[in-house]
PDB file of N, CA and C in Angstrom:
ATOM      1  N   UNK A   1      31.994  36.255  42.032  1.00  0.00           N
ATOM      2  CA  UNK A   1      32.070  35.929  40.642  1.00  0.00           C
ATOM      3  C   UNK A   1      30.916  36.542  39.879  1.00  0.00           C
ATOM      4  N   UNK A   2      31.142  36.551  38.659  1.00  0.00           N
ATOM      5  CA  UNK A   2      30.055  36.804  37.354  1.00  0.00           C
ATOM      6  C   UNK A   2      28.942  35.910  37.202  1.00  0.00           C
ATOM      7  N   UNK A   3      27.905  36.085  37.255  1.00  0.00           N
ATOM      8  CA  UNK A   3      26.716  35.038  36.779  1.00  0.00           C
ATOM      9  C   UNK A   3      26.412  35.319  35.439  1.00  0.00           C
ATOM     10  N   UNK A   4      26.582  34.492  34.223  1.00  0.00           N
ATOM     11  CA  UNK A   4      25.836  34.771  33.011  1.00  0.00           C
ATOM     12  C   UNK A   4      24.758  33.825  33.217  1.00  0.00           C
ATOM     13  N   UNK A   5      23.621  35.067  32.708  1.00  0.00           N
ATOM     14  CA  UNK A   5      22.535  34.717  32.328  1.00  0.00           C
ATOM     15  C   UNK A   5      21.823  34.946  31.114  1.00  0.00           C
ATOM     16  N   UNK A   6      21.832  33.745  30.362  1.00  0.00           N
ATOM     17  CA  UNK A   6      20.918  33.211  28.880  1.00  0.00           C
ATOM     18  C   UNK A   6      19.470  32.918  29.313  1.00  0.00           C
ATOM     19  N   UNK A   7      18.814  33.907  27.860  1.00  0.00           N
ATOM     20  CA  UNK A   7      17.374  33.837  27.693  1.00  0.00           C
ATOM     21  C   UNK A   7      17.064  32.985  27.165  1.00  0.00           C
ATOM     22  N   UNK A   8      16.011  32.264  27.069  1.00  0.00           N
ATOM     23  CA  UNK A   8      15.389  31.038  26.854  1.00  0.00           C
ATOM     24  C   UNK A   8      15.756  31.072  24.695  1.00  0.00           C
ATOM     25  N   UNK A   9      15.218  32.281  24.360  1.00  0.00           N
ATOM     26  CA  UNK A   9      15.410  32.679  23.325  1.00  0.00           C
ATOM     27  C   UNK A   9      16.314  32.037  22.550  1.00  0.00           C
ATOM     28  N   UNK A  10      17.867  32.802  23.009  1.00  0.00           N
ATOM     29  CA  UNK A  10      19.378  32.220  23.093  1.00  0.00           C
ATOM     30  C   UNK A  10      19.591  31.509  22.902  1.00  0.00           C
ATOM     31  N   UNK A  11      19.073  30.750  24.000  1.00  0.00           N
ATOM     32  CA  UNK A  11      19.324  28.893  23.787  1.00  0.00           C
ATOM     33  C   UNK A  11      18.666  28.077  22.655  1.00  0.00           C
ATOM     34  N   UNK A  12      17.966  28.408  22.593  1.00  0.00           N
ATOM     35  CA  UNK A  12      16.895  27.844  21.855  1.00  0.00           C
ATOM     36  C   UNK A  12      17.573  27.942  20.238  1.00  0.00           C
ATOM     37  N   UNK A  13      17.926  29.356  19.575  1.00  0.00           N
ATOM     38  CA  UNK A  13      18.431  29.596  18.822  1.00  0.00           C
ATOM     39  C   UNK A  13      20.309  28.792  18.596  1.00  0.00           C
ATOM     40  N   UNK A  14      20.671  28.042  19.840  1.00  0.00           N
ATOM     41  CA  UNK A  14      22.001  27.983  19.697  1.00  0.00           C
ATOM     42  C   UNK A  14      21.885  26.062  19.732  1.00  0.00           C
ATOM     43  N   UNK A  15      20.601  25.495  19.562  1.00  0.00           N
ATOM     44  CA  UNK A  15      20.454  24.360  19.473  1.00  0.00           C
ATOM     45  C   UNK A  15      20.577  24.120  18.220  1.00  0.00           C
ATOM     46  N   UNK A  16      19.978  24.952  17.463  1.00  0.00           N
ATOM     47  CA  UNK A  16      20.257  24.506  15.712  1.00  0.00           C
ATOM     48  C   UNK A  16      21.746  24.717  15.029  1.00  0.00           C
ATOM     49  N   UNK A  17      22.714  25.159  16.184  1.00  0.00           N
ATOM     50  CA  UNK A  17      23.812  25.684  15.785  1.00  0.00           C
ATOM     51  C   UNK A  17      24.851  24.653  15.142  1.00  0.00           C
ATOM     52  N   UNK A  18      25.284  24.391  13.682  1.00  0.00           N
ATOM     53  CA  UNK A  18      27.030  23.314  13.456  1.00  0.00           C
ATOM     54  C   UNK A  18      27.549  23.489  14.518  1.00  0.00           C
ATOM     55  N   UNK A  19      27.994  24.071  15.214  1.00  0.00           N
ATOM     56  CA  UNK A  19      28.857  23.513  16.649  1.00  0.00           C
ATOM     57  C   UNK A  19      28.216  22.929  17.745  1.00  0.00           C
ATOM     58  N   UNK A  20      26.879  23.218  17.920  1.00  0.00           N
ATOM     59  CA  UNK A  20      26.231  22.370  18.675  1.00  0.00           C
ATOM     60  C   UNK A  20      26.428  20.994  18.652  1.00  0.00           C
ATOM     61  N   UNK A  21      26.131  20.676  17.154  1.00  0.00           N
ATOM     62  CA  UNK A  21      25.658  19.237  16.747  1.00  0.00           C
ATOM     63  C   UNK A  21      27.010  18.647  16.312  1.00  0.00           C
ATOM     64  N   UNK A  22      28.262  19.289  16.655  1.00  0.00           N
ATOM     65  CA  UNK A  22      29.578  17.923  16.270  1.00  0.00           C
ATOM     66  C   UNK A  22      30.209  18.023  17.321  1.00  0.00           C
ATOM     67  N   UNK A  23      30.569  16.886  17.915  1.00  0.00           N
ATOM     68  CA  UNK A  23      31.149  16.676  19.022  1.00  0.00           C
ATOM     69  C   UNK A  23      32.369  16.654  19.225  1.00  0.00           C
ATOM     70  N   UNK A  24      33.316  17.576  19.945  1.00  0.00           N
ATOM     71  CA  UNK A  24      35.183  17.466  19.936  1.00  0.00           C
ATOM     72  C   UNK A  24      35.563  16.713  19.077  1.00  0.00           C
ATOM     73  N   UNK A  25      36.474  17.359  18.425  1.00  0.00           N
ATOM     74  CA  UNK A  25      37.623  16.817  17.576  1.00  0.00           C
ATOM     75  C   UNK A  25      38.401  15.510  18.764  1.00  0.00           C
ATOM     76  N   UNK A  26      38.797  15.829  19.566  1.00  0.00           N
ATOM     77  CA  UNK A  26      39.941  14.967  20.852  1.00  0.00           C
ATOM     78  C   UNK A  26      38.771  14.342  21.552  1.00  0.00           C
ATOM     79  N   UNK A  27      38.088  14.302  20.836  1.00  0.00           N
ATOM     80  CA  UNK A  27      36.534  13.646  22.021  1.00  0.00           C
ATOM     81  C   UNK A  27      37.040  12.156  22.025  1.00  0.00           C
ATOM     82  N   UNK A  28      37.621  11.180  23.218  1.00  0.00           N
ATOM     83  CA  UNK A  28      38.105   9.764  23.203  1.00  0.00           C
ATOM     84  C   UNK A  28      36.912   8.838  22.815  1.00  0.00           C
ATOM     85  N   UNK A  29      37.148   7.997  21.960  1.00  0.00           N
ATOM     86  CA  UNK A  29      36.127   7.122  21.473  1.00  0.00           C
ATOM     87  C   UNK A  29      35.801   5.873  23.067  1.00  0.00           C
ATOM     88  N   UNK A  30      34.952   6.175  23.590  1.00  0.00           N
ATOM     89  CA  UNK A  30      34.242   5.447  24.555  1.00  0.00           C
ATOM     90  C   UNK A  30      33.095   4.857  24.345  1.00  0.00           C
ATOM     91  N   UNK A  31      32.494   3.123  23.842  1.00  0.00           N
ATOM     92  CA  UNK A  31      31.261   2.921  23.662  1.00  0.00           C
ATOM     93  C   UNK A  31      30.267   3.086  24.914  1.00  0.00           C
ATOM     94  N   UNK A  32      29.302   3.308  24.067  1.00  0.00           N
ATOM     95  CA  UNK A  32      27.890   3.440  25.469  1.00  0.00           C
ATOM     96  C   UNK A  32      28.141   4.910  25.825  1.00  0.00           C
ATOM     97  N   UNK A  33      29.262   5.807  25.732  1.00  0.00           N
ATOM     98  CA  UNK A  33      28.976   6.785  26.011  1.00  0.00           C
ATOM     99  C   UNK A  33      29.365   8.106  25.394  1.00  0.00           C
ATOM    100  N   UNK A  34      30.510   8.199  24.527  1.00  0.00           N
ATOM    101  CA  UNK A  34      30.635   9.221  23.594  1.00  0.00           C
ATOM    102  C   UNK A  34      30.566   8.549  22.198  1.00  0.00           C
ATOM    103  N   UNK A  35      30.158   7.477  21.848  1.00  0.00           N
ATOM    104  CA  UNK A  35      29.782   6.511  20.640  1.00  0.00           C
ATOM    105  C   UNK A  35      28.744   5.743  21.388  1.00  0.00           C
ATOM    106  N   UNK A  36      27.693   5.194  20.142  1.00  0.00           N
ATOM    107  CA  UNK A  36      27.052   4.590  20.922  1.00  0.00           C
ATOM    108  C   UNK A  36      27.249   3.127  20.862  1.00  0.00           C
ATOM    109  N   UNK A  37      26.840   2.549  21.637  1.00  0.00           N
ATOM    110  CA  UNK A  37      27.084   0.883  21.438  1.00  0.00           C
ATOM    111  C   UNK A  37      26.317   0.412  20.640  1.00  0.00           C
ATOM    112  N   UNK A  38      26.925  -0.781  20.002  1.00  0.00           N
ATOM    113  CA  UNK A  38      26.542  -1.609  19.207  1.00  0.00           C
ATOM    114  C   UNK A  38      24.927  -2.494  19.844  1.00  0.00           C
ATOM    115  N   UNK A  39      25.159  -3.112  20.892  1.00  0.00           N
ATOM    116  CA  UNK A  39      24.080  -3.294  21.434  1.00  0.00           C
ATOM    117  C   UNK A  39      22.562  -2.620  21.481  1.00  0.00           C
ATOM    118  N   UNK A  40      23.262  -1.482  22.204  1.00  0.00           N
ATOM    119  CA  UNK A  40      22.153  -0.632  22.479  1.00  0.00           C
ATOM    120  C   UNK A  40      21.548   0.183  20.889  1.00  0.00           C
ATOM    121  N   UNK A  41      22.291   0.283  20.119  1.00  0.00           N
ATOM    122  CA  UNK A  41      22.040   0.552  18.597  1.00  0.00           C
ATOM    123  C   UNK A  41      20.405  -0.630  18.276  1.00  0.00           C
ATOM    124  N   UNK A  42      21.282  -1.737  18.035  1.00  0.00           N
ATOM    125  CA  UNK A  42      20.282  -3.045  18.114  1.00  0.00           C
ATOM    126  C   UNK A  42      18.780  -2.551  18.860  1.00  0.00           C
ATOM    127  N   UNK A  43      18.884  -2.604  19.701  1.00  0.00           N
ATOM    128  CA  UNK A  43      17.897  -2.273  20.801  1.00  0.00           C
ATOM    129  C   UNK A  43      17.270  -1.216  20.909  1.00  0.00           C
ATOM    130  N   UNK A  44      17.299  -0.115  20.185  1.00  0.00           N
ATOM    131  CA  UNK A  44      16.964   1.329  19.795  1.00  0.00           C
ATOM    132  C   UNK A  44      16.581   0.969  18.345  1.00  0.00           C
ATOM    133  N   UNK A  45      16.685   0.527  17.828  1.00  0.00           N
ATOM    134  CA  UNK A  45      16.473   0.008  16.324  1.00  0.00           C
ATOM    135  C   UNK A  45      15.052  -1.216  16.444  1.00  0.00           C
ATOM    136  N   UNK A  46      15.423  -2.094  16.925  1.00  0.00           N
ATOM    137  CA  UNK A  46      14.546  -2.861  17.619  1.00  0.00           C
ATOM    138  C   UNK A  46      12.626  -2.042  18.340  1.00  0.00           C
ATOM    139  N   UNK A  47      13.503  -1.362  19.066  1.00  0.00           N
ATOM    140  CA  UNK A  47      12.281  -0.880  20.058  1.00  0.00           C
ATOM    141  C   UNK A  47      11.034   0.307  19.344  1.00  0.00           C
ATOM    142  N   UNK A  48      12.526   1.095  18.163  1.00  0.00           N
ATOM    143  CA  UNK A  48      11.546   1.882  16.928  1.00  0.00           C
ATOM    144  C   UNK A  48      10.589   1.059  16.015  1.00  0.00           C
ATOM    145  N   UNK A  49      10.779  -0.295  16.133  1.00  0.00           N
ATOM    146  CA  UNK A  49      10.199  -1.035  15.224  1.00  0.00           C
ATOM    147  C   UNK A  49       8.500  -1.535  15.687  1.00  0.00           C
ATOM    148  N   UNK A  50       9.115  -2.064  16.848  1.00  0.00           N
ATOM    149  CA  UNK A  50       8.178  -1.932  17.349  1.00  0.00           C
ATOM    150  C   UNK A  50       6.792  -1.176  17.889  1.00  0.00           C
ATOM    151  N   UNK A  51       7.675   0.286  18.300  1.00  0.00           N
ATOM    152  CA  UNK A  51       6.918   0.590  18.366  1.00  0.00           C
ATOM    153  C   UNK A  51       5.721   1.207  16.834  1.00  0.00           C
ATOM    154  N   UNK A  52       6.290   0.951  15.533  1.00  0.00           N
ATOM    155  CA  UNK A  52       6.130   1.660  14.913  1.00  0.00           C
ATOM    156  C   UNK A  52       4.843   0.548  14.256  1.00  0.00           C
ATOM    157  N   UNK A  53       5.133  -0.415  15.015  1.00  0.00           N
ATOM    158  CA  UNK A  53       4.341  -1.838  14.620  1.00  0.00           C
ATOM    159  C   UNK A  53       2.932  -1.542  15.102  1.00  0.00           C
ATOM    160  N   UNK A  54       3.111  -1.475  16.378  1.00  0.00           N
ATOM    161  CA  UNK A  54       2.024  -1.250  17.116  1.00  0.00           C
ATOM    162  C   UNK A  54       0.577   0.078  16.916  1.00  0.00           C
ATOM    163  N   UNK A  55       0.085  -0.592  16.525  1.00  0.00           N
ATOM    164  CA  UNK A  55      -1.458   0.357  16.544  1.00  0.00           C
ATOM    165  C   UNK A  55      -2.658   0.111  17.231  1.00  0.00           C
ATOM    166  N   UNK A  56      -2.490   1.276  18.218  1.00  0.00           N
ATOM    167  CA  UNK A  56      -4.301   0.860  18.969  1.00  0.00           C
ATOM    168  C   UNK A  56      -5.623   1.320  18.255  1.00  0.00           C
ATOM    169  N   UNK A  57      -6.781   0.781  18.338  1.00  0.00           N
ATOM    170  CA  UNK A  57      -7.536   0.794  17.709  1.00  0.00           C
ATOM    171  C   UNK A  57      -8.757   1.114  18.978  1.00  0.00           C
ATOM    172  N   UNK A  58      -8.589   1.068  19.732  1.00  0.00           N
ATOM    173  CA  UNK A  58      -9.424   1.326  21.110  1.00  0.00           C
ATOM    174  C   UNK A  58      -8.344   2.198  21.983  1.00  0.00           C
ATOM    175  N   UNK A  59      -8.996   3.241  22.526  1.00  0.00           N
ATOM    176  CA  UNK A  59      -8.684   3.841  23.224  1.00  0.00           C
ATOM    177  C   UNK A  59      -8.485   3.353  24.853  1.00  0.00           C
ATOM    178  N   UNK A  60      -7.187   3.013  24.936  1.00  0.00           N
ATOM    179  CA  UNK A  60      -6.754   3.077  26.876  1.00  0.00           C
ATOM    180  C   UNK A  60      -6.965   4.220  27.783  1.00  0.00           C
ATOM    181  N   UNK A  61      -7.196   3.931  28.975  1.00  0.00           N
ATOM    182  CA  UNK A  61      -7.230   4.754  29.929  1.00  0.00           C
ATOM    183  C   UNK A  61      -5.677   5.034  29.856  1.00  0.00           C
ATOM    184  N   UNK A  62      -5.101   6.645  29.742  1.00  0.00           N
ATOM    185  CA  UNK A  62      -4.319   6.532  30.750  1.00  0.00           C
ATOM    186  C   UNK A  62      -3.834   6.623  31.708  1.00  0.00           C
ATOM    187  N   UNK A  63      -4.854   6.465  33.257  1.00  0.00           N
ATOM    188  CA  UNK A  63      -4.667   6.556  34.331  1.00  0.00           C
ATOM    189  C   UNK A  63      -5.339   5.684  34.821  1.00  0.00           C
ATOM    190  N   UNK A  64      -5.570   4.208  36.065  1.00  0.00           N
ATOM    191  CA  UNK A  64      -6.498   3.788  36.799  1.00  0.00           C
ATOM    192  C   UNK A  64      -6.935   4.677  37.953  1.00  0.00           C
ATOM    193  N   UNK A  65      -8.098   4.898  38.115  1.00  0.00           N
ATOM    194  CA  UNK A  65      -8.469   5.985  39.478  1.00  0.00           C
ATOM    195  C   UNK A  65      -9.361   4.878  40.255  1.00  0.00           C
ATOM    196  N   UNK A  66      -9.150   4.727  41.428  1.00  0.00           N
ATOM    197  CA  UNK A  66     -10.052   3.899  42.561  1.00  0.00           C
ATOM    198  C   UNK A  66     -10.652   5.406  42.908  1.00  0.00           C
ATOM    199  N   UNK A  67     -12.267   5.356  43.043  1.00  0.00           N
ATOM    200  CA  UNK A  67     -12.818   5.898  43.663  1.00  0.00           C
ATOM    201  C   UNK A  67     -13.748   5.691  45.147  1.00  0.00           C
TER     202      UNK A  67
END
């Protein structure tokens, strides 16, 4: 068989593409996975909030090292 091979370039350029970003016309409406769920909406909505709440004011490690 044929191998096509795309440059990083390519791709990159074909992410900003209108056909990229709309999904099949015949695409079956499935929640949680070609729609998203209602739940998980909540909970993604929720978790932006949070995090958007949150401000450190002291700097964390982010790694513990035992030496």
């Amino acid at each position: 068989g044929t191998r096509i091979i795309y440059d990083r370039k390519f791709l990159m350029e074909c992410r900003n593409s209108p056909v990229a970003k709309t999904p099949p016309s015949d695409l079956p409406d499935i929640p949680g996975v070609t729609s998203p769920n209602v739940e998980e909406m909540k909970i993604e909505n929720n978790h932006v909030q949070n995090c958007d709440e949150k401000v450190t004011t002291v700097e964390e490690e982010q790694f513990d090292m035992d030496i």
